[in-house]
Protein backbone atom coordinates (compact mmCIF):
# COMPACT_ATOMS: atom_id res chain seq x y z
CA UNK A 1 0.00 0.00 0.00
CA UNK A 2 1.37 3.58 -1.10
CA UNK A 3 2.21 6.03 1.77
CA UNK A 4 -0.18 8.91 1.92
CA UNK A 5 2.72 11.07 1.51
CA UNK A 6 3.67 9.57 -1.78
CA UNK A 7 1.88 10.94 -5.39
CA UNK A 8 -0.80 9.32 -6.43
CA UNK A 9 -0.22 9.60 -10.37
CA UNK A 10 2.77 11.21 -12.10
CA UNK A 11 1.66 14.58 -12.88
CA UNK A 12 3.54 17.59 -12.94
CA UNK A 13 2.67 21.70 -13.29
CA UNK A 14 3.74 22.12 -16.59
CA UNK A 15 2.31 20.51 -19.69
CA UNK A 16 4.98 19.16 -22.17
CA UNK A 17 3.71 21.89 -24.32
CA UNK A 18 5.09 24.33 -21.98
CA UNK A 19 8.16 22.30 -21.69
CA UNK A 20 8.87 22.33 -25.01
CA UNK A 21 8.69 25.63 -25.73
CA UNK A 22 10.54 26.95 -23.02
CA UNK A 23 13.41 24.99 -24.08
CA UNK A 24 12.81 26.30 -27.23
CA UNK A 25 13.08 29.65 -26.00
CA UNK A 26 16.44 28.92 -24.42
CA UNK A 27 17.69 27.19 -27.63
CA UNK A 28 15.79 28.40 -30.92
CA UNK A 29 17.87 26.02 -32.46
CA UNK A 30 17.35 22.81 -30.39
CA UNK A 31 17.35 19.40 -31.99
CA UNK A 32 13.94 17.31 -31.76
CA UNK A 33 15.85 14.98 -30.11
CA UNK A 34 17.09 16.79 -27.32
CA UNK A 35 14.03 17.84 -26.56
CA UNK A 36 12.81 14.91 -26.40
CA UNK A 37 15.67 12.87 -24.39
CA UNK A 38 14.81 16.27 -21.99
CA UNK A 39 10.91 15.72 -21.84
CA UNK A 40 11.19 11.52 -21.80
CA UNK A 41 9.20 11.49 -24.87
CA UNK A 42 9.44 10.78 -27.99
CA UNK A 43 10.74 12.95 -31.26
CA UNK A 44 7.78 12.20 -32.86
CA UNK A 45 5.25 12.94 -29.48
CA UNK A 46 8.03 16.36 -30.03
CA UNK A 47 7.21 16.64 -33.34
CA UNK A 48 3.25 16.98 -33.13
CA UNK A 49 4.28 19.07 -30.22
CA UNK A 50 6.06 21.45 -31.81
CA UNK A 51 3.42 21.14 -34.72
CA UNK A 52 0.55 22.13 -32.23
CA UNK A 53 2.70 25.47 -31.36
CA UNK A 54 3.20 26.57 -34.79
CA UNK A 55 -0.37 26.02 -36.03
CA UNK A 56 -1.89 27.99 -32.40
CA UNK A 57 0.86 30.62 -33.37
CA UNK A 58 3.08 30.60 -30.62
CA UNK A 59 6.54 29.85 -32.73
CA UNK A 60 7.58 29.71 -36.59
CA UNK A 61 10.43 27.58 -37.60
CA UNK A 62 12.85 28.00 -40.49
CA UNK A 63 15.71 25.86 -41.72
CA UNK A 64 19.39 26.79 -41.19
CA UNK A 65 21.39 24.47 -43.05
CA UNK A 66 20.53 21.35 -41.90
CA UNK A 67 18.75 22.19 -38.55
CA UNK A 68 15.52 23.95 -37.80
CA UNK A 69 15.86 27.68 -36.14
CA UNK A 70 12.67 28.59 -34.12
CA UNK A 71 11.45 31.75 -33.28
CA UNK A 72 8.89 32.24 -30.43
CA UNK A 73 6.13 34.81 -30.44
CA UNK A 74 6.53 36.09 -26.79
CA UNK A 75 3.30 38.59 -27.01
CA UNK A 76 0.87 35.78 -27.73
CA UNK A 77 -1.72 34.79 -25.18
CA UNK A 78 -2.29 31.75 -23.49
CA UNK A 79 -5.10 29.65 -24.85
CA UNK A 80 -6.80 28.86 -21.59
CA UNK A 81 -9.94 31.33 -20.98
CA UNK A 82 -8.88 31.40 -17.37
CA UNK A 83 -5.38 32.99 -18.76
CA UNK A 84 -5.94 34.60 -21.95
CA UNK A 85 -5.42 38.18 -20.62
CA UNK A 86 -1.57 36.91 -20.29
CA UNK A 87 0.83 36.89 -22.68
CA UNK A 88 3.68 33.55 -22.80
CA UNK A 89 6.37 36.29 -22.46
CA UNK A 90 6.38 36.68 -19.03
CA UNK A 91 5.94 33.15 -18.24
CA UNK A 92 9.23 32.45 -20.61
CA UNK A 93 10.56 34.74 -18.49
CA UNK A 94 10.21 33.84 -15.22
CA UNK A 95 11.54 30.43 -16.64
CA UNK A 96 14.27 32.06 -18.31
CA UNK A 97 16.73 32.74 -15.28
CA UNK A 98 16.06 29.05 -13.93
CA UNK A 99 19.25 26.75 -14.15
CA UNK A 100 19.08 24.18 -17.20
CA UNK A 101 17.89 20.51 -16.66
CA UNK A 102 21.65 20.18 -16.79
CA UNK A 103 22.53 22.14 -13.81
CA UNK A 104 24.19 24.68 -16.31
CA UNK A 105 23.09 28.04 -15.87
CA UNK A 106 21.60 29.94 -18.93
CA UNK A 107 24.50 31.50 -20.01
CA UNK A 108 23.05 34.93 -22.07
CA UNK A 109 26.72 36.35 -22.97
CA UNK A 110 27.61 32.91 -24.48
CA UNK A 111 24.66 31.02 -26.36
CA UNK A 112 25.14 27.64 -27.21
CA UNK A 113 24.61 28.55 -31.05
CA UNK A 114 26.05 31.87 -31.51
CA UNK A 115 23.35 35.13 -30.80
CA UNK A 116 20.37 33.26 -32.11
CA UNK A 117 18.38 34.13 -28.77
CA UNK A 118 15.53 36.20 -31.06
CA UNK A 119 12.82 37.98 -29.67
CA UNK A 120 9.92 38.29 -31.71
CA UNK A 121 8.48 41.36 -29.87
CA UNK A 122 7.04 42.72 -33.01
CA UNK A 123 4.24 40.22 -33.19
């Protein structure tokens, strides 16, 4: 029998929508894969994922070379009625100073892929 302190399902605060594009939003040129080694699912759960934000508006993606480069539309609103006053830019941000998964801290000065760290405040 499970302890009452212990969880009763597996459910965490943020969907793996939000996941994903906060990661995004760290690295707009992230591999499907990492994302979804980071998540525990799979590229092509990722895939449909990253699908879903594209279609609802919340990111474009373009190739560079060979990988994808995304760019997030920080002044859209969330979809939920109880939210949609709020736009996804200040909840990227208050993600934004949070150590990686890694431990590494979000190093601004120094992206991982060069000054690709885009803000689509236009939109």
């Amino acid at each position: 029998m499970a302890s009452e302190h212990e969880p009763r399902t597996g459910w965490t605060f943020l969907t793996q929508h939000a996941r994903v594009l906060l990661m995004i939003s760290r690295d707009p040129m992230v591999r499907l894969r990492d994302l979804a080694l980071t998540c525990g699912v799979t590229e092509r759960a990722v895939q449909a994922i990253v699908t879903d934000l594209e279609s609802a508006g919340y990111l474009t993606r373009s190739r560079n070379g060979r990988r994808n480069h995304y760019r997030i539309t920080r002044h859209a609103s969330f979809r939920h009625p109880a939210e949609a006053g709020f736009e996804i830019a200040d909840f990227l941000e208050l993600f934004a100073e949070l150590p990686h998964a890694s431990g590494e801290e979000d190093n601004r000065d120094n992206p991982p892929h060069g000054d690709h760290h885009e803000r689509d405040d236009d939109l």
